[in-house]
Protein backbone atom coordinates (compact mmCIF):
# COMPACT_ATOMS: atom_id res chain seq x y z
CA UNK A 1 -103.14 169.21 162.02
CA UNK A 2 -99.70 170.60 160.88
CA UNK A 3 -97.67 171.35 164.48
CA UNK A 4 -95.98 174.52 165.15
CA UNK A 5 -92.52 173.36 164.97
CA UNK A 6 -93.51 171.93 161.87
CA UNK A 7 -94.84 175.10 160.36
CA UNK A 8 -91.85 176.84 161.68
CA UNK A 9 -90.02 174.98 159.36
CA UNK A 10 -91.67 175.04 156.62
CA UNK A 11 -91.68 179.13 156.66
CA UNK A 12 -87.92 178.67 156.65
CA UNK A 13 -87.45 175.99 153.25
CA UNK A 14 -89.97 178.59 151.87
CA UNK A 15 -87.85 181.50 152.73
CA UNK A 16 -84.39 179.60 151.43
CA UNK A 17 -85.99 177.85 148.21
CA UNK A 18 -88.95 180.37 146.83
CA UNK A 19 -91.19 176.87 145.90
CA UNK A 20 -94.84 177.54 146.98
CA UNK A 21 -96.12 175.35 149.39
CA UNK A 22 -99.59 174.60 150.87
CA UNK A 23 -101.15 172.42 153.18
CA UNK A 24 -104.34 171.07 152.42
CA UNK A 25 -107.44 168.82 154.27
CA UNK A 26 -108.30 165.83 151.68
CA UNK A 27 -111.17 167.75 150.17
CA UNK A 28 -108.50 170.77 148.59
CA UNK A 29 -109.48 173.16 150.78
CA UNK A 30 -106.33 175.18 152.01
CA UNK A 31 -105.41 175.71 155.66
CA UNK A 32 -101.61 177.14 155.52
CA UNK A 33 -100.24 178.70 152.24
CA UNK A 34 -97.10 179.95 151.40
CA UNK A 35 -96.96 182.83 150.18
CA UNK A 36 -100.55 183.82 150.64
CA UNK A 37 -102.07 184.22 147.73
CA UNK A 38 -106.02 184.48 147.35
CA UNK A 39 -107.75 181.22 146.90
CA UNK A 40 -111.15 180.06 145.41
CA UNK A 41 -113.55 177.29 145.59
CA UNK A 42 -112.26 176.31 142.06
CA UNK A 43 -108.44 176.07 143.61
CA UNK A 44 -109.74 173.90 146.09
CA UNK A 45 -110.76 171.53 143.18
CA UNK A 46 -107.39 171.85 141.33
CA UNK A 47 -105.76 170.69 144.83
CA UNK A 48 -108.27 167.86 145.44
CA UNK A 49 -107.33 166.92 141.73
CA UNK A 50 -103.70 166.05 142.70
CA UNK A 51 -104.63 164.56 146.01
CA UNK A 52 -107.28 162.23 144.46
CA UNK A 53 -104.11 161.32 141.79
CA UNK A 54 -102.13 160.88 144.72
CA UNK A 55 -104.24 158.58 146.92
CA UNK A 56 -105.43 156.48 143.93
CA UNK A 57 -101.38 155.68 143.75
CA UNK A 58 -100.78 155.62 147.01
CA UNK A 59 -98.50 152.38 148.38
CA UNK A 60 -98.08 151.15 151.79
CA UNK A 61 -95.11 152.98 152.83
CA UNK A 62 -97.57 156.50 152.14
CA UNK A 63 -94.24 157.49 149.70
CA UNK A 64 -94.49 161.51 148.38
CA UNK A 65 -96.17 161.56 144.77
CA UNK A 66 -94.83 164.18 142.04
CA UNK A 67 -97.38 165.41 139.30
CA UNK A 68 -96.02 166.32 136.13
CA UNK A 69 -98.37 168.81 134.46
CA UNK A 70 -98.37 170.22 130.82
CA UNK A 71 -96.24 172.18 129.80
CA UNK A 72 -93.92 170.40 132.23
CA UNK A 73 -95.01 171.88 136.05
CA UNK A 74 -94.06 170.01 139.39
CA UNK A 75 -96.62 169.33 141.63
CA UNK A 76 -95.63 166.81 145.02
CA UNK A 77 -97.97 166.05 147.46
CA UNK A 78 -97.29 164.36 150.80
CA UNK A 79 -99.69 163.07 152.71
CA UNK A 80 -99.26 164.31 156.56
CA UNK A 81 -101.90 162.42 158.32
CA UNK A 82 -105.15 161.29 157.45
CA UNK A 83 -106.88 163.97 156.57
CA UNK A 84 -104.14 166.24 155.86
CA UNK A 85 -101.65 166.84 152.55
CA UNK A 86 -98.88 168.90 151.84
CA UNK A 87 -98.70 170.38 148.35
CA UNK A 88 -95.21 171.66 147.12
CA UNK A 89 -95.20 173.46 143.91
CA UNK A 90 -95.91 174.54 141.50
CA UNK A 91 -91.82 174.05 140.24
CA UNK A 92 -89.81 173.83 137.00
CA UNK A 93 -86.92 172.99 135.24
CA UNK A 94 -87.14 175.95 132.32
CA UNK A 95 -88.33 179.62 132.79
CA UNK A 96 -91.49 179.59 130.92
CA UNK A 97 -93.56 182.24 129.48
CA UNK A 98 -96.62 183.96 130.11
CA UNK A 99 -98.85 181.75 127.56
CA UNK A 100 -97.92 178.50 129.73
CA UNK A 101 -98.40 180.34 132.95
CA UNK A 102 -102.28 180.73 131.88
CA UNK A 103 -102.83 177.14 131.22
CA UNK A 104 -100.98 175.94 134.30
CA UNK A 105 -103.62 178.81 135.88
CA UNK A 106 -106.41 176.98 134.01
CA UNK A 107 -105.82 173.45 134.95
CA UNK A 108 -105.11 174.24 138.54
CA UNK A 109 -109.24 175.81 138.14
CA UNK A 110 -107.45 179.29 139.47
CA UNK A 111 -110.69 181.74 139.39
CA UNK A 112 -110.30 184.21 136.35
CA UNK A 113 -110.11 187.02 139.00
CA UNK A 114 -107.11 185.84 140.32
CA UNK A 115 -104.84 184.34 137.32
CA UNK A 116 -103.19 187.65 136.76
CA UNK A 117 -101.99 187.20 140.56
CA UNK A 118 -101.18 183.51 140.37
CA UNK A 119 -99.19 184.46 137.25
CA UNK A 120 -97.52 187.32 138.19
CA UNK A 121 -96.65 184.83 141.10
CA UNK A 122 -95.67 181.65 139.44
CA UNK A 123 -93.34 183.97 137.17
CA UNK A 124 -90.96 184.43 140.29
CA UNK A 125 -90.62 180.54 140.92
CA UNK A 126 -87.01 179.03 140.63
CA UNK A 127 -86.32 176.99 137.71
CA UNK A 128 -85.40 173.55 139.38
CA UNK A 129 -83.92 170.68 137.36
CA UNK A 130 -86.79 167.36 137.97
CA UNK A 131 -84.05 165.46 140.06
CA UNK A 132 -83.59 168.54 142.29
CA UNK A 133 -87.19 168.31 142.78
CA UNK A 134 -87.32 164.57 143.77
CA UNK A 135 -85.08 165.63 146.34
CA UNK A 136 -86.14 168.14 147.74
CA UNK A 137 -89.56 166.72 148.12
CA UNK A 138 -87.40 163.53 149.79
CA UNK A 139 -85.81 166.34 152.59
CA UNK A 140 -89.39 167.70 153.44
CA UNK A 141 -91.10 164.10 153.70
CA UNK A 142 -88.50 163.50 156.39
CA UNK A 143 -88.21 166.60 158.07
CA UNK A 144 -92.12 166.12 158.90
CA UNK A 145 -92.31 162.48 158.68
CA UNK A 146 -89.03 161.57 160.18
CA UNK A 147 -89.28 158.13 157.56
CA UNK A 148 -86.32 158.72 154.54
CA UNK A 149 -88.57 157.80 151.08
CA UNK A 150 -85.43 157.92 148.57
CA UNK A 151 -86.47 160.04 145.78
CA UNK A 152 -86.14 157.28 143.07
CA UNK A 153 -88.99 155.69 144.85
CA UNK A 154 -90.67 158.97 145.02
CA UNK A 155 -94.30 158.25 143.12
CA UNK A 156 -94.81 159.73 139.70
CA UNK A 157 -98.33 160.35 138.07
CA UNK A 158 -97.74 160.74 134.23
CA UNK A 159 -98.87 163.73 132.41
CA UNK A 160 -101.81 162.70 130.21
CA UNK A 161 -100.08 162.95 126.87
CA UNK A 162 -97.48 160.23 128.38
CA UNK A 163 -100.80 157.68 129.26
CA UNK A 164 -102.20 158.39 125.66
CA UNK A 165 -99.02 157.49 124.24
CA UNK A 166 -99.02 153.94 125.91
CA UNK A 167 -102.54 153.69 124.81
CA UNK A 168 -101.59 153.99 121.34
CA UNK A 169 -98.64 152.02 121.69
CA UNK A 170 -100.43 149.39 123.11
CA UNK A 171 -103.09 149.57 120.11
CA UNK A 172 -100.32 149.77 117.61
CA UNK A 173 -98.40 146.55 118.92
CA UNK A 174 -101.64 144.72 118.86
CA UNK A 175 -102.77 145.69 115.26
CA UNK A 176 -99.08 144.51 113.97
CA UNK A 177 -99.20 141.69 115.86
CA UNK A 178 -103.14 140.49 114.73
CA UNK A 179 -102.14 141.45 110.70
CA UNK A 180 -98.47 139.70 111.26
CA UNK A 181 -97.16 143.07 109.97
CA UNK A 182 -93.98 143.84 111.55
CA UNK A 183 -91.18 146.69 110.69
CA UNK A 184 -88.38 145.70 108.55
CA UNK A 185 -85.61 143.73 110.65
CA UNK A 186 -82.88 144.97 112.46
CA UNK A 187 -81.01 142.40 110.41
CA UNK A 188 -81.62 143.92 106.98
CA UNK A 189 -80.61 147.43 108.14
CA UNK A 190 -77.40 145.73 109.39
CA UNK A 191 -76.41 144.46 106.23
CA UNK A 192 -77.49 148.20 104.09
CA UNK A 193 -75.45 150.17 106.58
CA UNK A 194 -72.64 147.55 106.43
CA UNK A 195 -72.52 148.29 103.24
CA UNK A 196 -72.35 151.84 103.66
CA UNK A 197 -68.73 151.76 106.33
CA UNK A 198 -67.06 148.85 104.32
CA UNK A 199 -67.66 150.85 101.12
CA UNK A 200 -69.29 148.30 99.33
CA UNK A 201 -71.30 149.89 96.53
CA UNK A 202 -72.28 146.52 94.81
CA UNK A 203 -73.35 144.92 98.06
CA UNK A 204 -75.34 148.22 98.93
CA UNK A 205 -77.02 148.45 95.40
CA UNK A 206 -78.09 144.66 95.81
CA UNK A 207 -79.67 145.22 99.41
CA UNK A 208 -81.33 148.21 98.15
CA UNK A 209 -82.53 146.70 95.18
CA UNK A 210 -83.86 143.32 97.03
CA UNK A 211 -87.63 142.89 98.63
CA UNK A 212 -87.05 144.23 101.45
CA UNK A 213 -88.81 142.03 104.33
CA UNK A 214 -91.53 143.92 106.45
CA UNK A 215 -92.40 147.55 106.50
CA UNK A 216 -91.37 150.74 107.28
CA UNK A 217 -93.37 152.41 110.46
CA UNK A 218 -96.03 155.09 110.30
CA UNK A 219 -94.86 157.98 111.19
CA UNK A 220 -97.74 160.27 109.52
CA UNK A 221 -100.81 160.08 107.96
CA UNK A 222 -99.37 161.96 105.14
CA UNK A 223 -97.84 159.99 102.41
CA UNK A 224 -95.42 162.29 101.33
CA UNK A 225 -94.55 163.47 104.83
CA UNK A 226 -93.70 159.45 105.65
CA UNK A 227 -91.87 159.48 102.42
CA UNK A 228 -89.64 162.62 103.96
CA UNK A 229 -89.72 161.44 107.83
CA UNK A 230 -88.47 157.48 106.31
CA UNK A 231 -85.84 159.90 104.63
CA UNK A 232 -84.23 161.52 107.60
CA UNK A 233 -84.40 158.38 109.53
CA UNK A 234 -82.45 156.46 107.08
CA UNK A 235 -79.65 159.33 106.15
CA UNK A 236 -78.97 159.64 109.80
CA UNK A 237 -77.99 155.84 110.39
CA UNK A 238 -76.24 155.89 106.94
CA UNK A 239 -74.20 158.98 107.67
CA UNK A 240 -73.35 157.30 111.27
CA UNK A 241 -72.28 154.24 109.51
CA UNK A 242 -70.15 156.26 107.19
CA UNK A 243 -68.58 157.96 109.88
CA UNK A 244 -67.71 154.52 111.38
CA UNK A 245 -66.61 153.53 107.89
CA UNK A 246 -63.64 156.25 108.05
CA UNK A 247 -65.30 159.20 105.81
CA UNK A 248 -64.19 162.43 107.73
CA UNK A 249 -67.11 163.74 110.29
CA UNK A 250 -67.55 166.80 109.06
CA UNK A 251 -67.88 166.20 105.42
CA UNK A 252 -70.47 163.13 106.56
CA UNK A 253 -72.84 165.93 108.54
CA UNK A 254 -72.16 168.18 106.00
CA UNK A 255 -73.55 166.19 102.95
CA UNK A 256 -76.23 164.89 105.41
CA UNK A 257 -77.41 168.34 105.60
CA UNK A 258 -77.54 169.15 102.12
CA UNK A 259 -79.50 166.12 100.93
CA UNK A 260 -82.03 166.67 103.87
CA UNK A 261 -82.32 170.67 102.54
CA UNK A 262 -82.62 168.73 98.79
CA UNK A 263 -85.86 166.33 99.42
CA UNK A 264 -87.35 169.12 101.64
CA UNK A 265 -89.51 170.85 99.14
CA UNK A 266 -90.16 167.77 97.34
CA UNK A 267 -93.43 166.53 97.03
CA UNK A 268 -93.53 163.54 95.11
CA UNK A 269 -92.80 159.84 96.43
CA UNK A 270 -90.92 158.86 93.52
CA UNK A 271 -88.50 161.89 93.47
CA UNK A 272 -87.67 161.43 97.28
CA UNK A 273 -87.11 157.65 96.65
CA UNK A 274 -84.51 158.25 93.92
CA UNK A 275 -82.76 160.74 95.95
CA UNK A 276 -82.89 158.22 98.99
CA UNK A 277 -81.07 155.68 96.83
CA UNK A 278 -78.96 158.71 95.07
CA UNK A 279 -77.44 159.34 98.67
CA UNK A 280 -76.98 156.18 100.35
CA UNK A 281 -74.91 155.13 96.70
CA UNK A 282 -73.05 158.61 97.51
CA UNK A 283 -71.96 157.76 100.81
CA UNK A 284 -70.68 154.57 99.97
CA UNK A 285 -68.48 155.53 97.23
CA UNK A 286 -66.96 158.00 99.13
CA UNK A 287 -65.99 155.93 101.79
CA UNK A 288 -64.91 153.42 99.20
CA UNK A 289 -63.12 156.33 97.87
CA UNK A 290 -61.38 157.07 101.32
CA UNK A 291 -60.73 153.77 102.21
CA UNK A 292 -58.76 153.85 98.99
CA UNK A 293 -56.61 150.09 98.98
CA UNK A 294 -55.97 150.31 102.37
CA UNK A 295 -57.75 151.14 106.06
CA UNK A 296 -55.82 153.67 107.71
CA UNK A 297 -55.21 152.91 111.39
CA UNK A 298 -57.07 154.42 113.91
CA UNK A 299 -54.62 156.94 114.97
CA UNK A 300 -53.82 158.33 111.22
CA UNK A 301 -57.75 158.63 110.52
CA UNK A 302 -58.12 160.70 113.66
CA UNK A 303 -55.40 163.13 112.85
CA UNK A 304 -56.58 162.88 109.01
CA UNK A 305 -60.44 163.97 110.44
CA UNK A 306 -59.00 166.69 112.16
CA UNK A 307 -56.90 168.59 109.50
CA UNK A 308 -60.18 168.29 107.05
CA UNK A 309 -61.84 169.74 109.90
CA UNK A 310 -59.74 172.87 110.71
CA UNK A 311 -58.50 173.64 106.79
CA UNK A 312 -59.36 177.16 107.80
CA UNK A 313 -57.59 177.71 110.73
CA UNK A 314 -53.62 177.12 111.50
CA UNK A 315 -53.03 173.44 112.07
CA UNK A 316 -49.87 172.81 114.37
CA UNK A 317 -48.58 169.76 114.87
CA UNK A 318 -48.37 169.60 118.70
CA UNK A 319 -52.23 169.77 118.68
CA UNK A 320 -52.24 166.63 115.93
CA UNK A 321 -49.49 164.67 118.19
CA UNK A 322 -51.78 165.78 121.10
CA UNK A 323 -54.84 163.36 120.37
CA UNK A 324 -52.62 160.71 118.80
CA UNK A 325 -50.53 160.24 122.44
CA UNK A 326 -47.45 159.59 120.68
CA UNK A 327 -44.29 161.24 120.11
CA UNK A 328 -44.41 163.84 116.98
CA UNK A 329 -41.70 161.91 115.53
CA UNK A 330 -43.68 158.45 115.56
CA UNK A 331 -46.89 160.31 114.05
CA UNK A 332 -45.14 161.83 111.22
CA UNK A 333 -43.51 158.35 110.30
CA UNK A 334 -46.81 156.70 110.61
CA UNK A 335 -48.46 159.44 108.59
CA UNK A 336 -46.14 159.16 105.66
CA UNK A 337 -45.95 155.50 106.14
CA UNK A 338 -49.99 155.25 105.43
CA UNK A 339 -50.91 157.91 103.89
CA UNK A 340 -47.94 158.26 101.29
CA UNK A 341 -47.76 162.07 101.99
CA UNK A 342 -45.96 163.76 104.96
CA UNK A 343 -48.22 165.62 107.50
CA UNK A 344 -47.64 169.51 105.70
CA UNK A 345 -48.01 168.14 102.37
CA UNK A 346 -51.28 165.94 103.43
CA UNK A 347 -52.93 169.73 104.71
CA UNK A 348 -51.82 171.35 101.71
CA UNK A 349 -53.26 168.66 99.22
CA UNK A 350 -56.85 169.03 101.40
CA UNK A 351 -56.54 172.35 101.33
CA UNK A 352 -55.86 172.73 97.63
CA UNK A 353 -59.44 170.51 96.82
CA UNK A 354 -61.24 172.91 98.83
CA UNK A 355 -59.62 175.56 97.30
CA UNK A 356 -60.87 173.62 93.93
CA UNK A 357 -64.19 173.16 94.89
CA UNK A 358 -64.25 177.16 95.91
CA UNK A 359 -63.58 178.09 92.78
CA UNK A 360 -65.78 175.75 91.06
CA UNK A 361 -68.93 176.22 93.19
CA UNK A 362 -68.57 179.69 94.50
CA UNK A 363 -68.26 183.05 94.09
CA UNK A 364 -65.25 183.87 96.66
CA UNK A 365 -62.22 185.99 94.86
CA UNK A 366 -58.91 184.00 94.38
CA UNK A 367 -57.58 186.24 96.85
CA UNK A 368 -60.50 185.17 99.51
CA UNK A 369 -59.78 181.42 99.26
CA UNK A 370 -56.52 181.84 99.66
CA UNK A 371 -57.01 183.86 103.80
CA UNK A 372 -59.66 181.53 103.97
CA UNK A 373 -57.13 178.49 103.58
CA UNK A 374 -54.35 180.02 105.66
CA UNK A 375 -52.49 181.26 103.16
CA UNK A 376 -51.65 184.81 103.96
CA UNK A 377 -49.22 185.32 100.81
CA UNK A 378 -51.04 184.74 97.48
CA UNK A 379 -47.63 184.06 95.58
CA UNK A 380 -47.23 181.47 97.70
CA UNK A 381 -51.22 180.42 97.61
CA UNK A 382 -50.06 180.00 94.00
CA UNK A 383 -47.23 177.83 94.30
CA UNK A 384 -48.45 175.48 96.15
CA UNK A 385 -52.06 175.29 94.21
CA UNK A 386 -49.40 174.39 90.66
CA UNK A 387 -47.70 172.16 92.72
CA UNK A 388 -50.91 169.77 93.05
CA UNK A 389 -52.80 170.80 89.85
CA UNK A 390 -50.40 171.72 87.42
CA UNK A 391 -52.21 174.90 86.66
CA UNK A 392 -51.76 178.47 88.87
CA UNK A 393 -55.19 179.35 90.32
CA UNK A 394 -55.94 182.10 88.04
CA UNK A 395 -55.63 179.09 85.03
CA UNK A 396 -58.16 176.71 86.76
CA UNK A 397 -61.00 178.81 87.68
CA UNK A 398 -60.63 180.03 84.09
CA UNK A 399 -61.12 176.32 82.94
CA UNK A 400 -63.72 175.24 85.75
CA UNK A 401 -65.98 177.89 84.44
CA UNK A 402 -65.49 176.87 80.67
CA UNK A 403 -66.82 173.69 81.92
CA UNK A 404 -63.71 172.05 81.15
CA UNK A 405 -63.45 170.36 85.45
């Protein structure tokens, strides 16, 4: 039976940490609860539940055992002697609402005349991060025990959804196996998204265009929702490997995004196949296209990623110098040394094609791009858009929307 010192402390962790505790015999049935809350012959079966988990996994060293109940409750159990368990919990790591409170009331077998209770309880519990929990259950184990169990060796008993997934993991594996049906190689991805960072648009179009050796996984029972979930698998590695490739980050997630809103409504195979070999082509010619002749080095494609990332904000040069590690003088000879433009001239040339694109794909005033681009002075907004186009702003929206760009 649980000894008064032991108790003693008990009411203290409870006091400083808020987790319920309860100690149990091995049948369920409660003998010390904290708080005290009513309990039922049908909580007594919700407790034997976890102790029955627990014994089942029980090792030699009689380690604490954490239950991990849906929708992600902590339950640990420690056993005290042999006919006596301490249950800590429940515990957990996000404040949940009141439709999860009822089914942790429901699997715990909480009598329906007390659920409003044991809810308006379990809403007061502390959100505890999992790890917190481990070690906390560690503490109490040897505070009673007096035997340190270090809580990665604490036991865990995996919420049913985890077991079900090995079962169908293990049925999938065996079915692939059996058929010899495999998923296509790591080896043939390699050489598509290859393709993709070295720019290589007639390497990529013979890839895509060969048999391609295995198949792609199941990932629904739906053809065309396999057709979309194949889709978002493969943009994500190619926009990676585009990134790696040297095309700016932002204008890789960006164009990520908009193919993935493109093939959402879709719902045809074919179309969301063309479009799948529309955008892997598209990434690779514009890293081609950045790549131009030459690779830039590392430390001129990080300041160049960073300018086409902040076009709309003020760009100073102490900031650029300030990721580079190198003297301002040193990055501005490298920059005009690689890049053929000097660093102001290389943020007004980006800024200019957005301000192109603006006026070709939007509805923004002349005026608008201009604050938008940092350029507080239209006259000047003007002068510098001629200097890279030839025409004044005014002349090339006129133009873009005569079809004429």
């Amino acid at each position: 039976m649980l000894e008064t010192k032991h108790k003693q402390a008990l009411d203290l962790f409870y006091e400083v940490s808020a987790i319920p505790l309860m100690i149990c015999q091995a049948d369920g049935s409660p003998v010390y609860t904290l708080p005290s809350l009513p309990q039922s012959d049908e909580t007594t079966v919700g407790n034997h539940s976890l102790i029955s988990h627990y014994l089942e996994k029980r090792p030699a060293t009689s380690a604490p055992m954490v239950e991990i109940l849906d929708p992600v409750f902590f339950y640990g159990v420690i056993q005290l002697d042999d006919n006596t368990f301490l249950i800590l919990g429940p515990a957990a790591p996000i404040r949940h609402d009141e439709d999860a409170f009822i089914k942790l009331a429901l699997q715990r077998n909480v009598a329906e005349q007390y659920r409003k209770a044991f809810c308006e309880h379990i809403h007061q519990i502390p959100v505890i991060s999992f790890r917190r929990f481990l070690i906390t259950l560690s503490l109490i184990h040897y505070m009673i025990q007096q035997v340190m169990i270090p809580p990665d060796m604490i036991l865990l008993q995996q919420p049913r959804a985890a077991l079900e997934m090995e079962e169908l993991l293990t049925h999938t594996l065996f079915e692939a196996r059996e058929n010899k049906v495999m998923h296509t190689p790591s080896s043939f991805e390699h050489t598509i998204l290859e393709a993709v960072s070295e720019g290589d648009v007639i390497r990529l179009k013979q890839a895509l265009h060969s048999p391609a050796p295995g198949v792609v996984g199941r990932m629904s029972n739906d053809p065309v929702q396999q057709e979309k979930f194949t889709f978002v698998s493969f943009i994500t590695l190619v926009t990676r490997a585009a990134i790696a490739g040297g095309l700016p980050p932002e204008l890789a997630y960006s164009l990520s995004d908009i193919y993935c809103q493109v093939i959402d409504p879709m719902n045809d195979i074919a179309s969301i196949s063309s479009v799948t070999l529309e955008m892997a082509l598209d990434f690779t010619e514009k890293v081609a296209q950045t790549l131009g002749k030459n690779r830039l080095s590392p430390m001129i494609t990080a300041a160049c990623a960073y300018i086409n990332g902040h076009l709309h904000e003020n760009i100073d040069l102490l900031q650029l110098v300030a990721g580079s590690r190198v003297s301002a003088k040193t990055l501005s000879q490298n920059f005009k040394k690689e890049t053929g433009l000097s660093i102001t001239d290389y943020i007004h040339r980006e800024r200019i094609k957005e301000a192109q694109a603006l006026m070709r794909y939007s509805n923004y005033s002349i005026t608008q791009i201009g604050y938008f681009l940092q350029y507080a002075s239209q006259s000047y907004f003007s002068s510098i858009f001629k200097k890279f186009t030839g025409l004044t702003p005014q002349q090339y929206r006129r133009q873009a929307h005569y079809g004429n760009y």
